[in-house]
C-alpha atoms as a PDB file:
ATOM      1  CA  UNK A   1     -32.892 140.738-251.230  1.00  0.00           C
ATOM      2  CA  UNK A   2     -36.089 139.898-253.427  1.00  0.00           C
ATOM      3  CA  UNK A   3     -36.446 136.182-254.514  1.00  0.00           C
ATOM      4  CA  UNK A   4     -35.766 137.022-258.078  1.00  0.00           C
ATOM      5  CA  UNK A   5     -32.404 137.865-257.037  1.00  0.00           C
ATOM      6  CA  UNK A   6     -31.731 135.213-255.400  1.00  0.00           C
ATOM      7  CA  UNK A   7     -32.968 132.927-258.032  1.00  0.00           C
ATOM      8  CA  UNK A   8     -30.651 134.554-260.849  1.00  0.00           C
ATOM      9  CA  UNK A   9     -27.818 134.929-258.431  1.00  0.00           C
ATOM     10  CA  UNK A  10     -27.989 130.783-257.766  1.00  0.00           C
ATOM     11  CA  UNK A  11     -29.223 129.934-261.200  1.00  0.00           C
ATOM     12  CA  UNK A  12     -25.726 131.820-262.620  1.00  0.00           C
ATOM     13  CA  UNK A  13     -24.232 129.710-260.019  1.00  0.00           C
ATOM     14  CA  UNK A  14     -25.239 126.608-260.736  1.00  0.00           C
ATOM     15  CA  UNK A  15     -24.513 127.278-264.617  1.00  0.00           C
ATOM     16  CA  UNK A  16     -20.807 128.291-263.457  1.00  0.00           C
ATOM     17  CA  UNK A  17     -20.447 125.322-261.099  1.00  0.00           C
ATOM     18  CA  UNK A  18     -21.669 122.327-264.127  1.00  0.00           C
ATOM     19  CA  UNK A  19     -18.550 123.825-266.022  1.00  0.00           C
ATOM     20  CA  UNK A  20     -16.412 123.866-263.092  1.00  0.00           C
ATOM     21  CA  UNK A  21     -17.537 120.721-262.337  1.00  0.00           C
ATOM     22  CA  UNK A  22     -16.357 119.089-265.622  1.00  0.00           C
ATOM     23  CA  UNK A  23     -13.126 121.276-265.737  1.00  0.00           C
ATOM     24  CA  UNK A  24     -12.442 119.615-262.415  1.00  0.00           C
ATOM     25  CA  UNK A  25     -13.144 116.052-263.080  1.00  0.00           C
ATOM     26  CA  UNK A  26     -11.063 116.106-266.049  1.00  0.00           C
ATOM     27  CA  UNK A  27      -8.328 117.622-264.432  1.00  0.00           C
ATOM     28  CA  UNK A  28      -8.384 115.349-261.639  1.00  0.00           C
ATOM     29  CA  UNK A  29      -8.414 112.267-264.383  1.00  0.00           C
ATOM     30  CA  UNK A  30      -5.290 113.853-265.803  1.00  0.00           C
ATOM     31  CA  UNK A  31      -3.601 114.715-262.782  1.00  0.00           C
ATOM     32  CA  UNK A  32      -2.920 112.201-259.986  1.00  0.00           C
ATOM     33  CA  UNK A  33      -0.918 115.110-258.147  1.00  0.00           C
ATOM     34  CA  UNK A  34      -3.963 117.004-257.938  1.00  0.00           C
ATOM     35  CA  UNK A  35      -5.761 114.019-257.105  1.00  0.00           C
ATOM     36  CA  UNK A  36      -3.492 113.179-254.540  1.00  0.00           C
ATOM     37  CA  UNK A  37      -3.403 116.882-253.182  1.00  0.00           C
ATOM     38  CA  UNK A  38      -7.302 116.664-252.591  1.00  0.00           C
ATOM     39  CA  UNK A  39      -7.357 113.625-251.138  1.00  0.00           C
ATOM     40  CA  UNK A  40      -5.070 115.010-248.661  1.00  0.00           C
ATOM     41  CA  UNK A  41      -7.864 117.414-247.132  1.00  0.00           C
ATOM     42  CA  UNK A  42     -10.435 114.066-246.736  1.00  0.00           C
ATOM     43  CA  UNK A  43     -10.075 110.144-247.443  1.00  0.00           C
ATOM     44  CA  UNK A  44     -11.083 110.533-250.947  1.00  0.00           C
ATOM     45  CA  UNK A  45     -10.889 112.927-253.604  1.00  0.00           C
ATOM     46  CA  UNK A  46     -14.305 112.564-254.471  1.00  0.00           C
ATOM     47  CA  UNK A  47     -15.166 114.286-251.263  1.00  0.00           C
ATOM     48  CA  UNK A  48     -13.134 117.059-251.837  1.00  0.00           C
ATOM     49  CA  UNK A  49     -14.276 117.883-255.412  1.00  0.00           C
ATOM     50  CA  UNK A  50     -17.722 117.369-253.484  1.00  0.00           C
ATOM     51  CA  UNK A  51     -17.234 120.119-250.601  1.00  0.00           C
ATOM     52  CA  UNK A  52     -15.406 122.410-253.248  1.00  0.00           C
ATOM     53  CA  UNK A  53     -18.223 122.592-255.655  1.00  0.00           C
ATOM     54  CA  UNK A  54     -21.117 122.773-253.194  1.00  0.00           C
ATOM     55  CA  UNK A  55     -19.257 125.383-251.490  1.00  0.00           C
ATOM     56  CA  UNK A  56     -18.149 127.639-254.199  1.00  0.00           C
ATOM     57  CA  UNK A  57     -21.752 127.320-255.364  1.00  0.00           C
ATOM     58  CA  UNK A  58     -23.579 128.882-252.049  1.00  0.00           C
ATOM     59  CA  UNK A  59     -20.595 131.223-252.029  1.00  0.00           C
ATOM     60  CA  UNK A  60     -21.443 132.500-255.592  1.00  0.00           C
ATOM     61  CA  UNK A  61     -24.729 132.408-255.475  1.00  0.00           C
ATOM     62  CA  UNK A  62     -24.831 134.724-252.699  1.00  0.00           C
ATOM     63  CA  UNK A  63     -22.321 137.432-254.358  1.00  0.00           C
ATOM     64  CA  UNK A  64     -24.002 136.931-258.161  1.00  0.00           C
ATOM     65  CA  UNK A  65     -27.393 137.456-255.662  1.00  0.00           C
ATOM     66  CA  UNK A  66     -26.051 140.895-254.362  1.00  0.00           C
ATOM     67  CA  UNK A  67     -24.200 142.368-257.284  1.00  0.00           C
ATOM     68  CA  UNK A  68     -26.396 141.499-259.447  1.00  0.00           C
ATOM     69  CA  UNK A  69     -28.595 145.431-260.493  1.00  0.00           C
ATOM     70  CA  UNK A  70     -32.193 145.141-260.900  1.00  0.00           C
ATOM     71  CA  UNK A  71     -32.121 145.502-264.902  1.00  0.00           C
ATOM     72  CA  UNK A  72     -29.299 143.484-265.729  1.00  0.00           C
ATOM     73  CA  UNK A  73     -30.457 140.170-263.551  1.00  0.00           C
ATOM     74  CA  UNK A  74     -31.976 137.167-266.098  1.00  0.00           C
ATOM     75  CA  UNK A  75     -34.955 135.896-266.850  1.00  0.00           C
ATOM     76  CA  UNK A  76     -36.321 132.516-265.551  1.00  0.00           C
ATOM     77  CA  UNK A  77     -36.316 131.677-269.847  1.00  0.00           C
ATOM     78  CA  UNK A  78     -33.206 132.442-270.230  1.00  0.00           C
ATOM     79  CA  UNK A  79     -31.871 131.250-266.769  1.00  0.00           C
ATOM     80  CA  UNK A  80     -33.268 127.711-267.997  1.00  0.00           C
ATOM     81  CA  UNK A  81     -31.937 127.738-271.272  1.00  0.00           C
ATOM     82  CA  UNK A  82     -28.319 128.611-269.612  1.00  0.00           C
ATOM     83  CA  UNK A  83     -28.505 125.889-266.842  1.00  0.00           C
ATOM     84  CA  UNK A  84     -29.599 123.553-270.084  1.00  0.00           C
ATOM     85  CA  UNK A  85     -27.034 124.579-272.521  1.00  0.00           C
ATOM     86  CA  UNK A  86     -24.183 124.086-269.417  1.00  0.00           C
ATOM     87  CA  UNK A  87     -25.381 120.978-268.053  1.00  0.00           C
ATOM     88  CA  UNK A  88     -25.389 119.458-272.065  1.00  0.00           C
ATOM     89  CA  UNK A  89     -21.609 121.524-272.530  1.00  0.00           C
ATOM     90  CA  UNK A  90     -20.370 119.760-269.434  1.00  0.00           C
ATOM     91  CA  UNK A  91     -21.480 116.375-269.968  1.00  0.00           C
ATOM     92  CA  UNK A  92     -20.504 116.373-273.320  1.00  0.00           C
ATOM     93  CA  UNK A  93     -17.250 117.774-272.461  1.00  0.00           C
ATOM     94  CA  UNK A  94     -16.731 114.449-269.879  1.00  0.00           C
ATOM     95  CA  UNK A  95     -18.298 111.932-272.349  1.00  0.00           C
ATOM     96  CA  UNK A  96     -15.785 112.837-274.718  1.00  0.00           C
ATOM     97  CA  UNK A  97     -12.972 113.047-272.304  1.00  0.00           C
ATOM     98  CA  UNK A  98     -13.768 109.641-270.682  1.00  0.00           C
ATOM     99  CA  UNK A  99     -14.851 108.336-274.911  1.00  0.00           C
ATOM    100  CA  UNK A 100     -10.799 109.419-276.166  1.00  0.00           C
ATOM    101  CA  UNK A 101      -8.911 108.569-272.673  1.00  0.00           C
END
C-alpha cells in the first residue's frame, strides 16, 4: 500500500470521525442512558467516546486505505478542504447544540 493511499484512506477517516464525533457528543448530552451505558465499559463516559472514536478511526482508515482504486482516491486539495469543511460542520453543529440546550 503506497502512502497516497494511506493518506486518503485516513484523511476520509478523520473527515468521517469529526461528524461522528459531534453526532456522539450530542447524543450523549441528550441521552443519560447512553451515557450511562458507556460509562459502564470505563469510569467515565468520556473515555469511552474516547476509545470508540480513536478506534473506529484506525479501523477505517485502514479499510478506506485498501478499497480505495487508484483513480477514484482524493487529492491532498480536496482531502484538506473536506477535513476543513467537517471539522467547521461539526463544531458548528455542537456550538449550536450546547448555544439552544
Amino acid at each position: 500500500m503506497d502512502s497516497k493511499a494511506r493518506a486518503s484512506g485516513f484523511g476520509l477517516s478523520a473527515a468521517l470521525m469529526m461528524l461522528v464525533n459531534a453526532g456522539l457528543t450530542i447524543a450523549k448530552e441528550r441521552s443519560e442512558g447512553l451515557k450511562a451505558w458507556m460509562s459502564g465499559f470505563v469510569d467515565a463516559h468520556w473515555v469511552a467516546h474516547a476509545v470508540l472514536i480513536l478506534g473506529l478511526f484506525i479501523v477505517l482508515g485502514f479499510v478506506f486505505s485498501s478499497v480505495l482504486p487508484r483513480g477514484r482516491r482524493p487529492g491532498v486539495v480536496l482531502l484538506a478542504r473536506l477535513l476543513i469543511v467537517t471539522t467547521m460542520l461539526s463544531s458548528l453543529a455542537m456550538a449550536l447544540f450546547f448555544l439552544f440546550s
